[in-house]
N, C-alpha and C. Protein backbone atom coordinates (compact mmCIF):
# COMPACT_ATOMS: atom_id res chain seq x y z
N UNK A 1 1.15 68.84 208.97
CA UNK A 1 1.71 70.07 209.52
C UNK A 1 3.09 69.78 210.09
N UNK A 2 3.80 70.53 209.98
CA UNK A 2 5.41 70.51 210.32
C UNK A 2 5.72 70.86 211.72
N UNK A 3 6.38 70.37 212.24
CA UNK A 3 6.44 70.39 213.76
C UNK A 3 8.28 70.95 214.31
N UNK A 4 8.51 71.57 212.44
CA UNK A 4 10.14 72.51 212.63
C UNK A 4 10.26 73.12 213.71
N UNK A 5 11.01 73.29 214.36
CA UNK A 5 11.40 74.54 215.27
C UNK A 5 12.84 75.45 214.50
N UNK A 6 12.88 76.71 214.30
CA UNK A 6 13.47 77.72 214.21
C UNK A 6 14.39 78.31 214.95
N UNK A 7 15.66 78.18 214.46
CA UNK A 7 16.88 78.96 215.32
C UNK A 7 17.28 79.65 214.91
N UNK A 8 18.19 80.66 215.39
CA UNK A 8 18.33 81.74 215.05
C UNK A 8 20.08 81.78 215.80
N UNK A 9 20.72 82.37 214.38
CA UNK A 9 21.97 82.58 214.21
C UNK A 9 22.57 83.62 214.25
N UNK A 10 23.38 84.21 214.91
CA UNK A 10 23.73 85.83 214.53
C UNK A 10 25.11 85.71 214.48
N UNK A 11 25.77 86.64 213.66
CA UNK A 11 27.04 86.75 213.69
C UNK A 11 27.42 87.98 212.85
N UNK A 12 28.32 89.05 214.06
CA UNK A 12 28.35 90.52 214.36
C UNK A 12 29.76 90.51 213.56
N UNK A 13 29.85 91.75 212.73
CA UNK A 13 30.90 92.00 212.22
C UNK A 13 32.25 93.02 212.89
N UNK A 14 33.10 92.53 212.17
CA UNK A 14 33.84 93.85 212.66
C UNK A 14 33.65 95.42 212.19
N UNK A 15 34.37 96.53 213.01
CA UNK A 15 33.91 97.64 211.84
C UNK A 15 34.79 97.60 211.03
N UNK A 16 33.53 98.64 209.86
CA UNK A 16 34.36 98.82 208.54
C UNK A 16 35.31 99.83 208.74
N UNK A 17 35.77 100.04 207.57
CA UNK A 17 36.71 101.10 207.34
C UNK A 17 36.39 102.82 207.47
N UNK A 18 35.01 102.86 207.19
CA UNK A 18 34.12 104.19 207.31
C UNK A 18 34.22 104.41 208.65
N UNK A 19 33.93 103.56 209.66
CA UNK A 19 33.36 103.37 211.00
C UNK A 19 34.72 103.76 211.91
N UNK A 20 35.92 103.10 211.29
CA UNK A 20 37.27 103.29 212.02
C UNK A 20 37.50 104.79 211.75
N UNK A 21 37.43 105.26 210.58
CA UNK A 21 38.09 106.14 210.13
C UNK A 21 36.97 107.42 211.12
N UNK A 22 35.69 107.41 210.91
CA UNK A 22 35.12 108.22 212.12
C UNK A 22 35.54 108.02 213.66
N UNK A 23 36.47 106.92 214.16
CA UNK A 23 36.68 106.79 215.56
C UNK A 23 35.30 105.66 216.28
N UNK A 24 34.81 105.20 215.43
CA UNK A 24 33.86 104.73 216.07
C UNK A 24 33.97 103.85 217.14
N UNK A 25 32.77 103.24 217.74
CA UNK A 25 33.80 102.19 218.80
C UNK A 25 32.67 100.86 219.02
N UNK A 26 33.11 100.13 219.25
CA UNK A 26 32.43 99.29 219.52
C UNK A 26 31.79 98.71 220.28
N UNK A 27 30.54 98.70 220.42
CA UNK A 27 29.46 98.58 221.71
C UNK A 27 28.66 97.33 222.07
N UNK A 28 29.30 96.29 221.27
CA UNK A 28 29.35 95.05 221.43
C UNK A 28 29.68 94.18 222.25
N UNK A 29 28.97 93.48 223.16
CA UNK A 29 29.87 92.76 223.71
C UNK A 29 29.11 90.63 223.57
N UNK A 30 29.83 90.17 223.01
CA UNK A 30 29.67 88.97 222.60
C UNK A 30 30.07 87.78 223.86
N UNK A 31 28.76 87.07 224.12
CA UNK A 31 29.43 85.65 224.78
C UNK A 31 28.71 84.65 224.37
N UNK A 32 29.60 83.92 223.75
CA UNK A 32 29.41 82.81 222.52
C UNK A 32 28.63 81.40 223.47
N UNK A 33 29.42 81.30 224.79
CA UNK A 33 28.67 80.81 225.76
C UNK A 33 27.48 80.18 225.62
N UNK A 34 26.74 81.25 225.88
CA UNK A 34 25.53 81.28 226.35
C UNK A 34 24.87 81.96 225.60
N UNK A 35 24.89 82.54 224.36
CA UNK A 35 24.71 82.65 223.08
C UNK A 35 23.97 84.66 223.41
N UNK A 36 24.41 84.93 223.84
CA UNK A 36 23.83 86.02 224.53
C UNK A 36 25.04 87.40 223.64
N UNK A 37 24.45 88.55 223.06
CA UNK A 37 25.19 89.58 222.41
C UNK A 37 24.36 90.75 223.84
N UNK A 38 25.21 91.60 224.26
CA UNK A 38 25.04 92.72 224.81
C UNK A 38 25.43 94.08 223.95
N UNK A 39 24.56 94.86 224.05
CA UNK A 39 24.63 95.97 223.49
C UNK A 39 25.14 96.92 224.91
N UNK A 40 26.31 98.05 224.78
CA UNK A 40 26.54 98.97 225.93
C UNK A 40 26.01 99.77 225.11
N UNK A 41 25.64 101.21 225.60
CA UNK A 41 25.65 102.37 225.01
C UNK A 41 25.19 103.42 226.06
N UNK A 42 25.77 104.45 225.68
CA UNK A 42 25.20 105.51 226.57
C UNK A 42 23.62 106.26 226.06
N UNK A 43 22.90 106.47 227.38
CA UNK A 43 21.53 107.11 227.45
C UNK A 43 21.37 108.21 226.52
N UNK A 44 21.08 108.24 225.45
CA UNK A 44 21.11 109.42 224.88
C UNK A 44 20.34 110.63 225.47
N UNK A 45 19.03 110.22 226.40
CA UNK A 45 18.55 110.91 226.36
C UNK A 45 18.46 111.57 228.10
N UNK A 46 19.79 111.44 228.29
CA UNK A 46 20.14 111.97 229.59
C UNK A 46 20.12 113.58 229.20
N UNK A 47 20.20 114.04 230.49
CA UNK A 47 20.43 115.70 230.39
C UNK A 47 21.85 116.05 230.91
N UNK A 48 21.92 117.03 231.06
CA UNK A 48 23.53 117.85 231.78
C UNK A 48 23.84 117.19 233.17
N UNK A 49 22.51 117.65 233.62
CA UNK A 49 22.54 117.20 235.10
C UNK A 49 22.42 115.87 235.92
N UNK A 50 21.99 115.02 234.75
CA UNK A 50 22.15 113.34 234.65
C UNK A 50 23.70 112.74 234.52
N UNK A 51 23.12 111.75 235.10
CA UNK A 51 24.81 111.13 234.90
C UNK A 51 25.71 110.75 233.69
N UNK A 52 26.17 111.64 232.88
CA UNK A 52 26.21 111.50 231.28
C UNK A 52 26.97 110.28 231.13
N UNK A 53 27.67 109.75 232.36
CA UNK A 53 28.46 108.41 231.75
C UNK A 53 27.52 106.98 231.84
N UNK A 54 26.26 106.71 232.15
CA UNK A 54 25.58 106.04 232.72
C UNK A 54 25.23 105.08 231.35
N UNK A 55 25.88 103.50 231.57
CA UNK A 55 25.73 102.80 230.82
C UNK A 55 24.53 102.38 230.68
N UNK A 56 23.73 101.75 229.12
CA UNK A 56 22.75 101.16 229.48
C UNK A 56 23.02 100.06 228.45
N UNK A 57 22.47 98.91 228.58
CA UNK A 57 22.85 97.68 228.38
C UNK A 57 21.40 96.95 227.92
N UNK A 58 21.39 96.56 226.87
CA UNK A 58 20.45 95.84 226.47
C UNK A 58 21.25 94.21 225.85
N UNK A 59 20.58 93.34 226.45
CA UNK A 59 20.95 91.69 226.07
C UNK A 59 19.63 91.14 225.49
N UNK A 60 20.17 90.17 224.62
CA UNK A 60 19.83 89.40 223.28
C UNK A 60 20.22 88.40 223.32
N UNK A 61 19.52 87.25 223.66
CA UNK A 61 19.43 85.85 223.64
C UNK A 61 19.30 85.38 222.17
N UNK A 62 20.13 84.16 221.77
CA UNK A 62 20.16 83.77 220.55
C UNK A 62 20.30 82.22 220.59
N UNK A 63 20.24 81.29 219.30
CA UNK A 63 20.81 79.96 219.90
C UNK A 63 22.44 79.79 219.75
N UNK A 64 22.82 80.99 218.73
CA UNK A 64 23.79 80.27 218.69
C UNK A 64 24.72 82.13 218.27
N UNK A 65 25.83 82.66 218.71
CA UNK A 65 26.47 83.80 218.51
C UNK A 65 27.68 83.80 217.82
N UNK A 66 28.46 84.47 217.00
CA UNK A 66 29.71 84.55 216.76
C UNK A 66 29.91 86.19 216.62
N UNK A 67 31.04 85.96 216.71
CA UNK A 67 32.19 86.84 217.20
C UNK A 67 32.29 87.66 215.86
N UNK A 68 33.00 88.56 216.00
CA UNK A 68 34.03 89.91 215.04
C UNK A 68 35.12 88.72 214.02
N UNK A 69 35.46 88.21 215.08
CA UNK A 69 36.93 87.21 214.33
C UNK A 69 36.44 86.21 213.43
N UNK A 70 35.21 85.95 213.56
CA UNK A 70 34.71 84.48 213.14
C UNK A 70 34.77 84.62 211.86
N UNK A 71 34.83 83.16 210.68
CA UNK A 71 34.81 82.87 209.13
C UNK A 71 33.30 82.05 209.04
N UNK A 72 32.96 82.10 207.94
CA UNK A 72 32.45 81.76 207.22
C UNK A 72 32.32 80.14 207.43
N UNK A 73 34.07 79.57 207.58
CA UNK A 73 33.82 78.01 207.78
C UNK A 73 33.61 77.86 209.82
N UNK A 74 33.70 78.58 210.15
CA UNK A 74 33.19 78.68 211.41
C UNK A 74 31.72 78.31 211.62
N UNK A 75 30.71 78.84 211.05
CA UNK A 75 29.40 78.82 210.87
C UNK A 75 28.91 77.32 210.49
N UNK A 76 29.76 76.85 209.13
CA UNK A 76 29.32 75.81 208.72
C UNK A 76 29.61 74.20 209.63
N UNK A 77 31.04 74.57 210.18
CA UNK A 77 31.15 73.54 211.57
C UNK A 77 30.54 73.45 212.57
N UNK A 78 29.77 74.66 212.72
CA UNK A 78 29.18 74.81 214.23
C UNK A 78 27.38 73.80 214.10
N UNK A 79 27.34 72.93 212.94
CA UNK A 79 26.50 72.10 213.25
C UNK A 79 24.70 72.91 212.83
N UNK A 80 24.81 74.40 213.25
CA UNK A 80 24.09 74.90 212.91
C UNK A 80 23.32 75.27 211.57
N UNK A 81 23.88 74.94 210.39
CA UNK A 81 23.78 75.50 209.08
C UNK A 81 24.21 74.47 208.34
């Protein structure tokens, strides 16, 4: 029996061209650090009378994160792959 352990790699793109061209925005927030991606976004399911600007934030632990900017030979240096 194999005694592998499993890591896990993520690496977030920039937006496309569809995504710009709607105004979209980006709700990403990356720290390569500590391998951690945060999601912002607003509550959708607030009401009028709720605080409509009220961030909510979900974080995602990973072993290893990259960025919008990152290549391809980025990945393969990072020891990981």
């Amino acid at each position: 029996m194999s005694t592998e352990n499993i890591k896990v790699i993520v690496r977030c793109r920039p937006l496309n061209k569809r995504e710009i061209s709607f105004n979209a925005q980006n709700i990403i927030t990356i720290n390569s650090n500590v391998g951690q991606i945060i999601v912002n976004s607003l509550d959708k399911t607030q009401t009028q009378y709720d605080n409509p600007q009220e961030d909510v934030k979900q974080i995602f632990t990973f072993d290893q994160v990259f960025g919008t900017q990152s290549m391809n030979i980025d990945l393969l240096y990072s020891g990981m792959i």
